[in-house]
Protein backbone atom coordinates (compact mmCIF):
# COMPACT_ATOMS: atom_id res chain seq x y z
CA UNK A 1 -9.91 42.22 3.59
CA UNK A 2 -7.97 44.73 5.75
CA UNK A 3 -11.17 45.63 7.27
CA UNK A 4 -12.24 42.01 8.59
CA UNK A 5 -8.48 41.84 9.11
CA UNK A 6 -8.84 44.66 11.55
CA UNK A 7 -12.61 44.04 13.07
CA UNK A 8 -11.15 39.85 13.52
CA UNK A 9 -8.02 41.59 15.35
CA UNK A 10 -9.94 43.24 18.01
CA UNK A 11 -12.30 40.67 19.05
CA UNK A 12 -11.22 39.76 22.84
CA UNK A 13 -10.42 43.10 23.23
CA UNK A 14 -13.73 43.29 25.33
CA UNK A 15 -13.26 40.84 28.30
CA UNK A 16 -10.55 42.66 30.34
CA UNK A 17 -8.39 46.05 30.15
CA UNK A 18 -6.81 46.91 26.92
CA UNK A 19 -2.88 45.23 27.62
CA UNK A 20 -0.59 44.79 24.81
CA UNK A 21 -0.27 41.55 23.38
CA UNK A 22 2.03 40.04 20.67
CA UNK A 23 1.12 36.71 19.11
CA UNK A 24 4.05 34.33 17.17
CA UNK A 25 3.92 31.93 14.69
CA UNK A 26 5.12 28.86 14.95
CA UNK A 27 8.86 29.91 14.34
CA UNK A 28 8.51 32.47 16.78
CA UNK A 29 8.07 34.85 14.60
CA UNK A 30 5.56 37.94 15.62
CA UNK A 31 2.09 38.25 13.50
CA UNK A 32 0.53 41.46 14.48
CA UNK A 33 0.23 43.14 17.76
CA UNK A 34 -2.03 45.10 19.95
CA UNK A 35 -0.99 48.14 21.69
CA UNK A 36 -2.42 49.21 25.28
CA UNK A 37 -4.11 51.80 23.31
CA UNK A 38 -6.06 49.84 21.57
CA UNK A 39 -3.85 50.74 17.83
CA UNK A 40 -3.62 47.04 15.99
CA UNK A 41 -0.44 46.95 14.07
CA UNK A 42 0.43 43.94 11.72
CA UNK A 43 4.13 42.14 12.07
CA UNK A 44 5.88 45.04 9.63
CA UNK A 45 4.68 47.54 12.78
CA UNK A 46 2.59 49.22 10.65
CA UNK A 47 -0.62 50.57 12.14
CA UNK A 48 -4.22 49.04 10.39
CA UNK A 49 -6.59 50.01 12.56
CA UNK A 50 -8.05 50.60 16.32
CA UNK A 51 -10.25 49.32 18.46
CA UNK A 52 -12.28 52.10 20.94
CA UNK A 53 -13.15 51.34 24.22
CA UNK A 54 -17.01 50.56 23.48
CA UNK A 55 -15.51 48.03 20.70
CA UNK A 56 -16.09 49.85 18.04
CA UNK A 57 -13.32 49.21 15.11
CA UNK A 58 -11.84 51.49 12.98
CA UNK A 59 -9.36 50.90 10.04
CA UNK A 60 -6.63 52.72 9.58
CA UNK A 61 -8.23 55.43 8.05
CA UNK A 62 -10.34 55.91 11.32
CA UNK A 63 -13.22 54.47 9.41
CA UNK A 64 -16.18 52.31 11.56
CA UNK A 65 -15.37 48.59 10.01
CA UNK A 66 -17.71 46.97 12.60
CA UNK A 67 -18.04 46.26 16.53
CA UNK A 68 -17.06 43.50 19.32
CA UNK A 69 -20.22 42.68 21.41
CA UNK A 70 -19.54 42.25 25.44
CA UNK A 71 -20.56 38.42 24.48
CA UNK A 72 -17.52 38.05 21.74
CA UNK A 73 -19.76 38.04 18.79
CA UNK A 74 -17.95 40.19 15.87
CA UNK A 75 -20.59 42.34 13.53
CA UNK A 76 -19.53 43.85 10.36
CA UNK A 77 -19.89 47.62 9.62
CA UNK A 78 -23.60 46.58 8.39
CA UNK A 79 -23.96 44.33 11.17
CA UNK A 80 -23.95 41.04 10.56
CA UNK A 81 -22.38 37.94 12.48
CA UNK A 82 -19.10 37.24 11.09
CA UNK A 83 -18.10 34.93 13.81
CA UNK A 84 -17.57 34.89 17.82
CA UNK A 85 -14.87 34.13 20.70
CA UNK A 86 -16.35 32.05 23.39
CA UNK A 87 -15.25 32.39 27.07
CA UNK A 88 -12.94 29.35 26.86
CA UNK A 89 -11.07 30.76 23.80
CA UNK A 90 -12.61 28.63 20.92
CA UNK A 91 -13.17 30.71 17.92
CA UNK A 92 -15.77 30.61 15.58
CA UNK A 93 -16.72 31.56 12.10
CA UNK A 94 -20.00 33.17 10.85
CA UNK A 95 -21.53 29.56 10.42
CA UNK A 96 -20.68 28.58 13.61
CA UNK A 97 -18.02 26.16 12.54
CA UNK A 98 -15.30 25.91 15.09
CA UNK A 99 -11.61 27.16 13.12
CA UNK A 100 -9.37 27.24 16.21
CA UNK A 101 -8.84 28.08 19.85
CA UNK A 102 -6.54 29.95 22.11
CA UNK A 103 -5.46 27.93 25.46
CA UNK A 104 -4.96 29.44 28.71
CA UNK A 105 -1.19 29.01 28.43
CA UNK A 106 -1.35 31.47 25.13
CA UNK A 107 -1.07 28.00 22.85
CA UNK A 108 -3.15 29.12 19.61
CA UNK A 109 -4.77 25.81 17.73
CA UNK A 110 -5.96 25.44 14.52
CA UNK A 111 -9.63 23.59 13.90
CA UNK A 112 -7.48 20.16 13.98
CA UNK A 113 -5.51 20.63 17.29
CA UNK A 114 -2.05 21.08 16.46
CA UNK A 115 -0.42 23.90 17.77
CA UNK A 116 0.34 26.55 15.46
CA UNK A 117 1.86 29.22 17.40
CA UNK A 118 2.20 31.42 20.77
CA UNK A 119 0.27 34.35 22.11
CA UNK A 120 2.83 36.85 24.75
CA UNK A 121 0.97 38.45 27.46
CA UNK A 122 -1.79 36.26 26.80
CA UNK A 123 -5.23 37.10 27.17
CA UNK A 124 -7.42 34.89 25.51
CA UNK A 125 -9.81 36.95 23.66
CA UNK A 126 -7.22 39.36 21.86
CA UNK A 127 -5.02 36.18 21.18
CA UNK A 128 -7.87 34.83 19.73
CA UNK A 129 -8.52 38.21 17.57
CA UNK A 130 -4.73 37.77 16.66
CA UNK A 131 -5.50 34.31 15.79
CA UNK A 132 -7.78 35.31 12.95
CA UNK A 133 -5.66 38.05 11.65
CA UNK A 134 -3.01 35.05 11.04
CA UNK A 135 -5.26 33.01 9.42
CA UNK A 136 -6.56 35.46 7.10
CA UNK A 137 -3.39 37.42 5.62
């Protein structure tokens, strides 16, 4: 779990320069974070993994977990599709099925619409990658 916690986290990471970014729930309260270094920490501030500059992932213990593609697909560390951030900030699982999207403003929505939190210093692919991380702790 950690691991697709981890690889999920780093997703939008791709699009534009690594910038830190903090997503909130709906009571404001943070989720998980990434640093400008690319270290993903969860809300407690501990540290679960990193994402390198060619989008490789590594968990916590440095291991390869998987790898964001320059298109927003997200591969497992055997390679397989495991779901994909399009340009406009829906997110998708494996199957294709949409499960949420992250608005321009930051606004993260769940598959039905309503607003379920926040994303600070918003760029839409990592708030999307922040997006899952909620979704699956």
């Amino acid at each position: 779990m950690r691991s697709i916690l981890t690889l999920l986290f780093a997703a939008f990471l791709i699009a534009a320069p690594i910038e830190a970014q903090t997503l909130r729930n709906a009571n404001n309260a943070s989720i998980g974070k990434v640093e400008s270094d690319g270290v993903v920490r969860n809300a407690n501030g501990s540290r679960i993994g990193k994402v390198e500059s060619d989008g490789i992932v590594r968990n916590a213990n440095g291991a390869r977990v998987g790898k964001i593609e320059s298109d927003g697909t997200i591969r497992n560390a055997n390679g397989a599709s495991i779901g994909k951030v399009e340009s406009d900030g829906v997110v998708r699982n494996a199957n294709g099925a949409r499960i949420g999207k992250v608005e321009s403003d930051g606004t993260i929505r769940n598959a039905n619409g309503a607003s379920i939190g926040k994303a600070e210093g918003v760029d839409t692919k990592i708030a999307a990658v922040l997006f899952f991380m909620h979704l699956l702790e």
